[in-house]
Each structure stands twice: as structure tokens, then as C-alpha cells.
C-alpha atoms as a PDB file:
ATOM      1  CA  UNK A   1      30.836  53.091  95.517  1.00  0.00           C
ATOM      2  CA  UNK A   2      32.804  52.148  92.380  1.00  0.00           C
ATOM      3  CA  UNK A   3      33.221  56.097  91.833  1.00  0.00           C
ATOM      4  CA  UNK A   4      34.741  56.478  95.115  1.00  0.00           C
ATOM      5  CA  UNK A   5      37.215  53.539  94.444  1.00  0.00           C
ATOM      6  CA  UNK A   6      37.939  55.040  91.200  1.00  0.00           C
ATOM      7  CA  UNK A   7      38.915  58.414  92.829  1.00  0.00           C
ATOM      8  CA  UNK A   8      41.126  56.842  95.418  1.00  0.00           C
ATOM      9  CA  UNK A   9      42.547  54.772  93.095  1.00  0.00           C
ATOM     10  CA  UNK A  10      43.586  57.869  91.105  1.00  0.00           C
ATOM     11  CA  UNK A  11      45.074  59.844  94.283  1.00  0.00           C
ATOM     12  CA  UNK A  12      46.988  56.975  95.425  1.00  0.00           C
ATOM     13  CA  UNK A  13      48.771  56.801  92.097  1.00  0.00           C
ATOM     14  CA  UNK A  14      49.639  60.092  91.982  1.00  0.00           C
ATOM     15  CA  UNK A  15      51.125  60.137  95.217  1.00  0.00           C
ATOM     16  CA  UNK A  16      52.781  56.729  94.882  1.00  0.00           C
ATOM     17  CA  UNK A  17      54.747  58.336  91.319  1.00  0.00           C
ATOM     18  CA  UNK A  18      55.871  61.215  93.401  1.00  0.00           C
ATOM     19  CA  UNK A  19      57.140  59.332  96.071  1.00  0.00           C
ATOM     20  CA  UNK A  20      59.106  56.794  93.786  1.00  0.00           C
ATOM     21  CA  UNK A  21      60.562  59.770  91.923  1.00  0.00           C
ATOM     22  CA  UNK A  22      61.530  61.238  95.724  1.00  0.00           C
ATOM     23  CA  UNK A  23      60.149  64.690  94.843  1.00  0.00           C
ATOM     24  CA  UNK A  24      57.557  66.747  96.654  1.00  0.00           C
ATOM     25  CA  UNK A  25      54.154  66.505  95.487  1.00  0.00           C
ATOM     26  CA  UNK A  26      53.026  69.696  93.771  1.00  0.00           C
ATOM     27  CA  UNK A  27      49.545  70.828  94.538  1.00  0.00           C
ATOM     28  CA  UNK A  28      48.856  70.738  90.703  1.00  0.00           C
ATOM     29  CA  UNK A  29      44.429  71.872  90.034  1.00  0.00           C
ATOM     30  CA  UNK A  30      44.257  68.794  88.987  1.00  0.00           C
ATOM     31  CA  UNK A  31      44.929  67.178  92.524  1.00  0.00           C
ATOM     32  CA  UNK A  32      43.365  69.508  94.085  1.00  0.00           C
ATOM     33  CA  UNK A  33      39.789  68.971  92.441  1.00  0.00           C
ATOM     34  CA  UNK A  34      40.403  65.296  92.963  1.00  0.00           C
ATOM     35  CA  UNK A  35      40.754  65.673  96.466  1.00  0.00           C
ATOM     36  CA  UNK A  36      38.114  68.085  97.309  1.00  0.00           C
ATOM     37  CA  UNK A  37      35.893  65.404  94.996  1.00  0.00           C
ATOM     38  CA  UNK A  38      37.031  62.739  97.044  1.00  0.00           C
ATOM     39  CA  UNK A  39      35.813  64.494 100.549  1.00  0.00           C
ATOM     40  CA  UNK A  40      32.782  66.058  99.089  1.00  0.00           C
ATOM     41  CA  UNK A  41      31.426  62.305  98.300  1.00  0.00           C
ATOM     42  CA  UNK A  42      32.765  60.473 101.384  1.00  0.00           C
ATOM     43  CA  UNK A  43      31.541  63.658 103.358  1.00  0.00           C
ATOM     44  CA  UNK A  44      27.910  62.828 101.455  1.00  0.00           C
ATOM     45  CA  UNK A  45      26.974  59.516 102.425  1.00  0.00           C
ATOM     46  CA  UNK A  46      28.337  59.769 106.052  1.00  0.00           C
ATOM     47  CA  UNK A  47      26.457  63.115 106.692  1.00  0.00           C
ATOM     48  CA  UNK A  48      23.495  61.288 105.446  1.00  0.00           C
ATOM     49  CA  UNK A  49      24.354  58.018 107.531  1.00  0.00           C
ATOM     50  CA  UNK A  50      24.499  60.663 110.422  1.00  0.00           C
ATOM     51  CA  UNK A  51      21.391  62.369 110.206  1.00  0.00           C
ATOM     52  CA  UNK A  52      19.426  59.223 109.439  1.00  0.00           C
ATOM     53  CA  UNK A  53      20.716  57.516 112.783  1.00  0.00           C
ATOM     54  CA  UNK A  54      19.739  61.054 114.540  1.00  0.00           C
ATOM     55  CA  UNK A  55      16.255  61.529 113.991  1.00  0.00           C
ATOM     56  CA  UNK A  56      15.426  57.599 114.006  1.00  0.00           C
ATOM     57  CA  UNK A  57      16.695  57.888 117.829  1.00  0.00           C
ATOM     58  CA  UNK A  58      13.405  59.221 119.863  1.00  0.00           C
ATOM     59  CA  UNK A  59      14.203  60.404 123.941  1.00  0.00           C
ATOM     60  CA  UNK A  60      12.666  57.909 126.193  1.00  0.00           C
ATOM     61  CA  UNK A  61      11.782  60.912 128.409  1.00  0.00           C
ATOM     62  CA  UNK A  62       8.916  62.152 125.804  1.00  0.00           C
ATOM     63  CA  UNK A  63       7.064  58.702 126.115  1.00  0.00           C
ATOM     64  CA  UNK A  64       7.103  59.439 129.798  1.00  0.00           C
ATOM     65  CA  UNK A  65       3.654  60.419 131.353  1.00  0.00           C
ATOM     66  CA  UNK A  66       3.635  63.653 133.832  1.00  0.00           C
ATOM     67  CA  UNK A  67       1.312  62.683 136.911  1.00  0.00           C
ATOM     68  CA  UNK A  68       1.271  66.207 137.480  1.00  0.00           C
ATOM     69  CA  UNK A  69      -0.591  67.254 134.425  1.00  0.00           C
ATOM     70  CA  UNK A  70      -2.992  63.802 134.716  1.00  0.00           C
ATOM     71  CA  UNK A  71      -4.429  64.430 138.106  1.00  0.00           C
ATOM     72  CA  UNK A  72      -5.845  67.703 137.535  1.00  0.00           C
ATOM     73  CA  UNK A  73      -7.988  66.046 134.835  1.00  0.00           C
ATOM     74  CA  UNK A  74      -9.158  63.309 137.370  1.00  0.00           C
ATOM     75  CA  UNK A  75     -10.922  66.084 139.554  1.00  0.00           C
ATOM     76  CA  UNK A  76     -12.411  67.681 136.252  1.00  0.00           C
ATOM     77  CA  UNK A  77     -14.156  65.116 135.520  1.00  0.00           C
ATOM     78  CA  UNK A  78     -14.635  63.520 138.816  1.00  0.00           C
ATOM     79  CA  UNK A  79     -15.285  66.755 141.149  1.00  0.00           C
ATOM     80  CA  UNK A  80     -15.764  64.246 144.566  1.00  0.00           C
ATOM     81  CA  UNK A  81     -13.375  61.814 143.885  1.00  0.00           C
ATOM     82  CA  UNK A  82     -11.215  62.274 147.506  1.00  0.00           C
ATOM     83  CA  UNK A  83      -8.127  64.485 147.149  1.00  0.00           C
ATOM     84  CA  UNK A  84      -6.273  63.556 150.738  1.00  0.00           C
ATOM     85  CA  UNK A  85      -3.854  66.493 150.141  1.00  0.00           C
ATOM     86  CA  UNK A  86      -3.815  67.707 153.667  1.00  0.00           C
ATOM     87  CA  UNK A  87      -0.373  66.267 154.819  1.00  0.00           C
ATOM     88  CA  UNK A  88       2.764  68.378 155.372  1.00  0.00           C
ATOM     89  CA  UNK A  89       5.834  69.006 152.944  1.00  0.00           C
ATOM     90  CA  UNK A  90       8.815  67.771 154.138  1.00  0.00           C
ATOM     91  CA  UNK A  91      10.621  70.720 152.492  1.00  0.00           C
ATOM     92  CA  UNK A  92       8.879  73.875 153.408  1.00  0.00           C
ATOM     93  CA  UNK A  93       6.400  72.324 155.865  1.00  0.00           C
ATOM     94  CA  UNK A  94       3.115  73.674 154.455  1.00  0.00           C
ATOM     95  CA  UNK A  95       0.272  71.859 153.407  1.00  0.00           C
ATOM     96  CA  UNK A  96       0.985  70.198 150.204  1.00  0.00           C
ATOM     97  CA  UNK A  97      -1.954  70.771 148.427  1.00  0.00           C
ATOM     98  CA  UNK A  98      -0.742  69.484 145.021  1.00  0.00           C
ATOM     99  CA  UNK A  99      -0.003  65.996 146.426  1.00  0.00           C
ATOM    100  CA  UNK A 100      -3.080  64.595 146.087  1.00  0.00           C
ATOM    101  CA  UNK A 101      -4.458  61.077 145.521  1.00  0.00           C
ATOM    102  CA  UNK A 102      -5.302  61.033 142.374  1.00  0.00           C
ATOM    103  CA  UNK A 103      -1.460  61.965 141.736  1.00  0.00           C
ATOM    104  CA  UNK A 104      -0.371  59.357 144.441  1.00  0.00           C
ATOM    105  CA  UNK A 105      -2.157  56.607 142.841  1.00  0.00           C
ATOM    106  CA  UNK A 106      -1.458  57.567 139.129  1.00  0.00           C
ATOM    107  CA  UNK A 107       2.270  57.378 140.346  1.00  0.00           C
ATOM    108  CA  UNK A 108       1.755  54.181 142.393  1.00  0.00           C
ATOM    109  CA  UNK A 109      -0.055  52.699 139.305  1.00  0.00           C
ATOM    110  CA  UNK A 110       3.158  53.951 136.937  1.00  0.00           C
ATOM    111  CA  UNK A 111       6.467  54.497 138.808  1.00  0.00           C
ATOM    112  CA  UNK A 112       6.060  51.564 141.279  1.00  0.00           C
ATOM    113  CA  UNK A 113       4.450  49.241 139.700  1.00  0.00           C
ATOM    114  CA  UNK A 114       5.257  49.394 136.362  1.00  0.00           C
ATOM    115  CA  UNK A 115       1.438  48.838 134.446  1.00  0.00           C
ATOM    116  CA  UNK A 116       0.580  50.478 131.404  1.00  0.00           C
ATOM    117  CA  UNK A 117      -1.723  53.157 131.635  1.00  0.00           C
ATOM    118  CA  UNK A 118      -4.124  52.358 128.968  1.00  0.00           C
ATOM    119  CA  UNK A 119      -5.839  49.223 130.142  1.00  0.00           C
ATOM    120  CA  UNK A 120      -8.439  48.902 132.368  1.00  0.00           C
ATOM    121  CA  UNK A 121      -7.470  45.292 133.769  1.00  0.00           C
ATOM    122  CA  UNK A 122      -3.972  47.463 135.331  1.00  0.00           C
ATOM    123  CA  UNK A 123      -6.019  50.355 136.745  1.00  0.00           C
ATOM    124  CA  UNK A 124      -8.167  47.523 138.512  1.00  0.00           C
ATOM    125  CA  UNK A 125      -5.099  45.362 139.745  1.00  0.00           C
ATOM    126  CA  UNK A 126      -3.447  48.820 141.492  1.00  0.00           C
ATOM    127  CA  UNK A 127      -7.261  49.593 142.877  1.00  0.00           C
ATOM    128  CA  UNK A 128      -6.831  45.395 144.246  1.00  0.00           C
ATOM    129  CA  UNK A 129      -3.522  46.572 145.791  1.00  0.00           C
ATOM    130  CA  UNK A 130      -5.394  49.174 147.890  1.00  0.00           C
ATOM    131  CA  UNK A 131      -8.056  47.338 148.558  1.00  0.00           C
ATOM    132  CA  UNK A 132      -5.935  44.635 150.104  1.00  0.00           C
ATOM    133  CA  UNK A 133      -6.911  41.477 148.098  1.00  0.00           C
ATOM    134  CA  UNK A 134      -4.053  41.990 145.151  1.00  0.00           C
ATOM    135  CA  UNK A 135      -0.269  42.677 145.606  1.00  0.00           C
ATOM    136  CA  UNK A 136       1.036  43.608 149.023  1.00  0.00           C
ATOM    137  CA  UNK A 137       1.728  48.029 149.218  1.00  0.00           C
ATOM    138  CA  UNK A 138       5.144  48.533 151.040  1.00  0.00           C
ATOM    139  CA  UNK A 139       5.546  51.744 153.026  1.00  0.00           C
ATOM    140  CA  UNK A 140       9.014  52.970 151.827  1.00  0.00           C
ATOM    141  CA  UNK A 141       8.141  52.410 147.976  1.00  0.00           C
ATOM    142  CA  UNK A 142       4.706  54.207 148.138  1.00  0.00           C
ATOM    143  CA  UNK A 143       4.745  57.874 147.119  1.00  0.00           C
ATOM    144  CA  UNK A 144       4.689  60.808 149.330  1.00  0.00           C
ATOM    145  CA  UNK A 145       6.718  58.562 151.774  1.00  0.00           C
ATOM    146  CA  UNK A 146      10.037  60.843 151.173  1.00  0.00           C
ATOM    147  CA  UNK A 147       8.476  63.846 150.319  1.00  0.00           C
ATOM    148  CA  UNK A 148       5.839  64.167 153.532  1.00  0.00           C
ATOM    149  CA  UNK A 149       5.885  64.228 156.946  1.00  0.00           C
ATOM    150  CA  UNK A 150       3.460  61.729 157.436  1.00  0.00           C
ATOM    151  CA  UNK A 151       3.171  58.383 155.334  1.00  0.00           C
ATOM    152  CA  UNK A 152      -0.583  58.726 153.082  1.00  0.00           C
ATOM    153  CA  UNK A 153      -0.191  54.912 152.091  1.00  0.00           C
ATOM    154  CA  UNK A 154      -3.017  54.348 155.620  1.00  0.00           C
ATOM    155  CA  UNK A 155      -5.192  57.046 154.416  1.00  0.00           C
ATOM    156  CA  UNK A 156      -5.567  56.623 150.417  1.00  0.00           C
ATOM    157  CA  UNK A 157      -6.133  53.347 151.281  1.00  0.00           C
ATOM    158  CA  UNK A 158      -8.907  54.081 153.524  1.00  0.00           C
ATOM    159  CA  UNK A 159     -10.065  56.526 150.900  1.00  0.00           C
ATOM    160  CA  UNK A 160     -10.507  54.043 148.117  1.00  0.00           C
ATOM    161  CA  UNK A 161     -11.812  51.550 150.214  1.00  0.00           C
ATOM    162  CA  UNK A 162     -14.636  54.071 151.335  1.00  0.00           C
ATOM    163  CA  UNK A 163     -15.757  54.074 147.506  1.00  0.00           C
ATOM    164  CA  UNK A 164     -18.836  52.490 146.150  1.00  0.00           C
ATOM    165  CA  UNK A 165     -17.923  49.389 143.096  1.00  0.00           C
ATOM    166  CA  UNK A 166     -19.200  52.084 140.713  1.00  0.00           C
ATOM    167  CA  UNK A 167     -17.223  54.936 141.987  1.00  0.00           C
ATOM    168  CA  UNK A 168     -14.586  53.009 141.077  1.00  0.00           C
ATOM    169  CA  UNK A 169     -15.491  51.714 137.926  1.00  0.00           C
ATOM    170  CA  UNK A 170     -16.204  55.344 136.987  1.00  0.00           C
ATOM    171  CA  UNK A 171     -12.773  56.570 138.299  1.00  0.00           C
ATOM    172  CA  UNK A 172     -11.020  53.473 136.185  1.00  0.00           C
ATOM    173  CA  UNK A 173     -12.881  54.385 132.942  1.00  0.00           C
ATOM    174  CA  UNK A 174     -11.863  58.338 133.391  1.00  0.00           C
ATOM    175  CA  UNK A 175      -8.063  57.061 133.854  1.00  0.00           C
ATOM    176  CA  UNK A 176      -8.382  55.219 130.659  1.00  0.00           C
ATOM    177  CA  UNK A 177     -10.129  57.559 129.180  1.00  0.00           C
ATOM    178  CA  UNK A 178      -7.824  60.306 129.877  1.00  0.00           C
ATOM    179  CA  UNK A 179      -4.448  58.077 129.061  1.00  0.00           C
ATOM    180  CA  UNK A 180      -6.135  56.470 126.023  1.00  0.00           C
ATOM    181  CA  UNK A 181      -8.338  58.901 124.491  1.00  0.00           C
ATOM    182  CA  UNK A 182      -8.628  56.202 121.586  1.00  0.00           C
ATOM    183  CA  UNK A 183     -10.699  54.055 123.833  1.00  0.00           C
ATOM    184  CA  UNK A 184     -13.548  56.579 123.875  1.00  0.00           C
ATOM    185  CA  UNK A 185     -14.333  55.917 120.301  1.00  0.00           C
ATOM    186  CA  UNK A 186     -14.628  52.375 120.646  1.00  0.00           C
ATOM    187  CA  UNK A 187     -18.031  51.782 119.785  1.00  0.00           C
ATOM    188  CA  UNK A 188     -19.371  49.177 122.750  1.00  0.00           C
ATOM    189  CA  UNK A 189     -22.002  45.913 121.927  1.00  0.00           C
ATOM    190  CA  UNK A 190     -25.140  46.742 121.339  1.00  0.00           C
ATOM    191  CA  UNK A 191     -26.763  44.224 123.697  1.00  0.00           C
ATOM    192  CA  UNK A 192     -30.314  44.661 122.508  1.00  0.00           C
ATOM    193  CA  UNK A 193     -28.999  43.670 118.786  1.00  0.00           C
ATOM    194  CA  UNK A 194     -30.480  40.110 118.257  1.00  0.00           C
ATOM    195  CA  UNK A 195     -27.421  37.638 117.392  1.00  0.00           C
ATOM    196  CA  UNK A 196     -28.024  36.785 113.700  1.00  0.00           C
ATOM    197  CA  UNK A 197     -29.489  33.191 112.477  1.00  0.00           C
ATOM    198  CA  UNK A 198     -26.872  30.722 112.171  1.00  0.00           C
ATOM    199  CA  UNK A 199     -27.232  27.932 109.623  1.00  0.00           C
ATOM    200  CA  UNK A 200     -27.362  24.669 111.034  1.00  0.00           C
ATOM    201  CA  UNK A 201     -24.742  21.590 110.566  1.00  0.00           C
ATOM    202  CA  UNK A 202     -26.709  18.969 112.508  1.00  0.00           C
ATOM    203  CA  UNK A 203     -27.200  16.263 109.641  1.00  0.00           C
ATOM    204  CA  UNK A 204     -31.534  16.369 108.764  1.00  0.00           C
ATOM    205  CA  UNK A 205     -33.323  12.740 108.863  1.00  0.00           C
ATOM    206  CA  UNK A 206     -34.050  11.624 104.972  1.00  0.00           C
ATOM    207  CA  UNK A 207     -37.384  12.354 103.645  1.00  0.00           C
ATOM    208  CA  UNK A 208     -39.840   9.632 103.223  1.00  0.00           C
ATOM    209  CA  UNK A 209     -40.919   8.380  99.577  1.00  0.00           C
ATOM    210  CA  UNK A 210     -36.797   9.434  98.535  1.00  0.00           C
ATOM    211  CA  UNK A 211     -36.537   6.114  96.727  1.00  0.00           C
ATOM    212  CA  UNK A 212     -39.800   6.227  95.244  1.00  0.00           C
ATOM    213  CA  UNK A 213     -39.153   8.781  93.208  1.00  0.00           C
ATOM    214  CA  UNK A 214     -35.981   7.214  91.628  1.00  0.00           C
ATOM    215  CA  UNK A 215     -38.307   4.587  90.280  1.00  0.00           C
END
């Protein structure tokens, strides 16, 4: 900083004696080399101000999940889990085979709700909504509704009501598992481990014969 005072300090002198003395500044070396000085430094630190605030700036978009990539990996692992991909496109009217439920409820669960992906208390509260005994599912919000010719919000819910508790429990753990592949390597409780002794605080009656023995 003091060096870049120092240089503008020394071009604005030069420039103020020429313009006192009302002749034209001469391009001497000198000047020159104090000017290309002066904008190599200045040019330093804001290039490096530059690409500091560049690469510290990450795109929302690659923090965004792709339903389309997720579902597939649903089936994989859970081969008769329902797909309800039988309805219509909108745009080409074929069957959309692609639009599944597993991809319905993963963008239920995301888009229109809003709940993180990693937890299994979320996954449960959008399995409530379908259920019935959670939030309340609104036709126009749920997905497929613009995309299909007929609404799948009456049949996926039907579909995951038709599930066992474990089926779901099982479909839950693969979402988490396949969002948070972390979780996997959680190591659970070992329930069989017996819980270690714990010293005791409760105060012990005195021992008999105590105040013989001071004696």
C-alpha cells in the first residue's frame, strides 16, 4: 500500500510541474516505467481480489439433486417397490414410462415440500402426507399434474398405502441411503452389549464399631 502511494505521489508531481510550467508532458522512460509500475501493481491486487471472489462463489444449481438419476436407484435396490408409470404424456401422448413413483415422490418429498433428503424423520413425514394422517397433498402442486393426462396424486397414494410398515421402512432407509451414503457407515447400538456398571452416589449407612476404633 505505502508503495502504491509512493508511486502516485511521484506521477502526480510530475504532471502537476508540467502543467504549472503550461508545457506538454513529454513521455520521458522515466514516466513511462512509472506508469506501467503503477498499473502492473494496482492491476495485481484487483486481479487477485477478482479471482478470489470467483471461485469462492459455488452455482446453487450443482447442490441441486436430479430425481431423474435417484429413482432408477430406488428400483435397483427395491425391484417391487410399485412404479405407477402407466399414465399418458401430455406432450406426445404415449405412455410415460419414466414418470414413475419413485420419481413422483422423490420430487414431492424435494420440490414441493421443501425437506432435506438425508433424514429419515422427512422421508417419513412425506410417506404421513400420503398416507393421509400428516400434511394435506393438493392436486395442482403434486407432480405429474401438468405433465399427464391424468392426475397420479389418487393412485401413488393408493400405492403407498397398499405397503406393509416394513416395506416402507425399507424404502425410507434405501432413500437415505442413496442421498446420504454417509449414513451407511454409521455403526448402529449393539443392543446385546450389557450397559457398563455405574458407580453409585446414594450416600452408604456408617459402619458399626466406627468410633470404637478412634479410642
Amino acid at each position: 500500500m505505502k508503495k502504491k502511494k509512493f508511486l502516485f505521489k511521484l506521477i502526480f508531481s510530475k504532471l502537476t510541474t508540467q502543467y504549472k510550467r503550461n508545457a506538454p508532458l513529454p513521455l520521458t522512460p522515466l514516466l513511462l516505467t512509472l506508469i506501467l509500475v503503477s498499473v502492473i501493481v494496482l492491476g495485481s491486487g484487483a486481479d487477485k481480489s477478482i479471482h478470489r471472489n470467483l471461485f469462492s462463489i459455488q452455482p446453487a444449481s450443482a447442490q441441486r439433486v436430479t430425481p431423474s438419476d435417484v429413482w432408477q436407484l430406488v428400483y435397483q435396490q427395491l425391484p417391487d417397490f410399485p412404479r405407477e408409470n402407466k399414465y399418458i404424456s401430455k406432450e406426445n401422448g404415449k405412455v410415460a414410462e419414466n414418470n414413475t413413483l419413485a420419481n413422483r415422490l422423490i420430487r414431492y418429498h424435494i420440490y414441493t415440500k421443501g425437506r432435506a433428503p438425508i433424514y429419515r424423520l422427512d422421508w417419513k413425514l412425506t410417506l404421513a402426507d400420503y398416507l393421509g394422517v400428516n400434511e394435506i397433498m393438493y392436486d395442482t402442486t403434486y407432480p405429474g399434474n401438468d405433465s399427464l393426462r391424468e392426475n397420479p396424486i389418487e393412485g401413488d397414494r393408493k400405492a403407498i398405502k397398499s405397503l406393509t410398515r416394513s416395506q416402507r421402512d425399507a424404502l425410507v432407509q434405501v432413500l437415505v441411503n442413496i442421498f446420504n451414503p454417509a449414513s451407511q457407515n454409521t455403526p448402529s447400538p449393539n443392543s446385546n452389549t450389557a450397559p457398563s456398571p455405574t458407580t453409585s452416589t446414594s450416600p452408604q449407612p456408617p459402619q458399626r464399631g466406627g468410633a470404637e476404633l478412634l479410642k
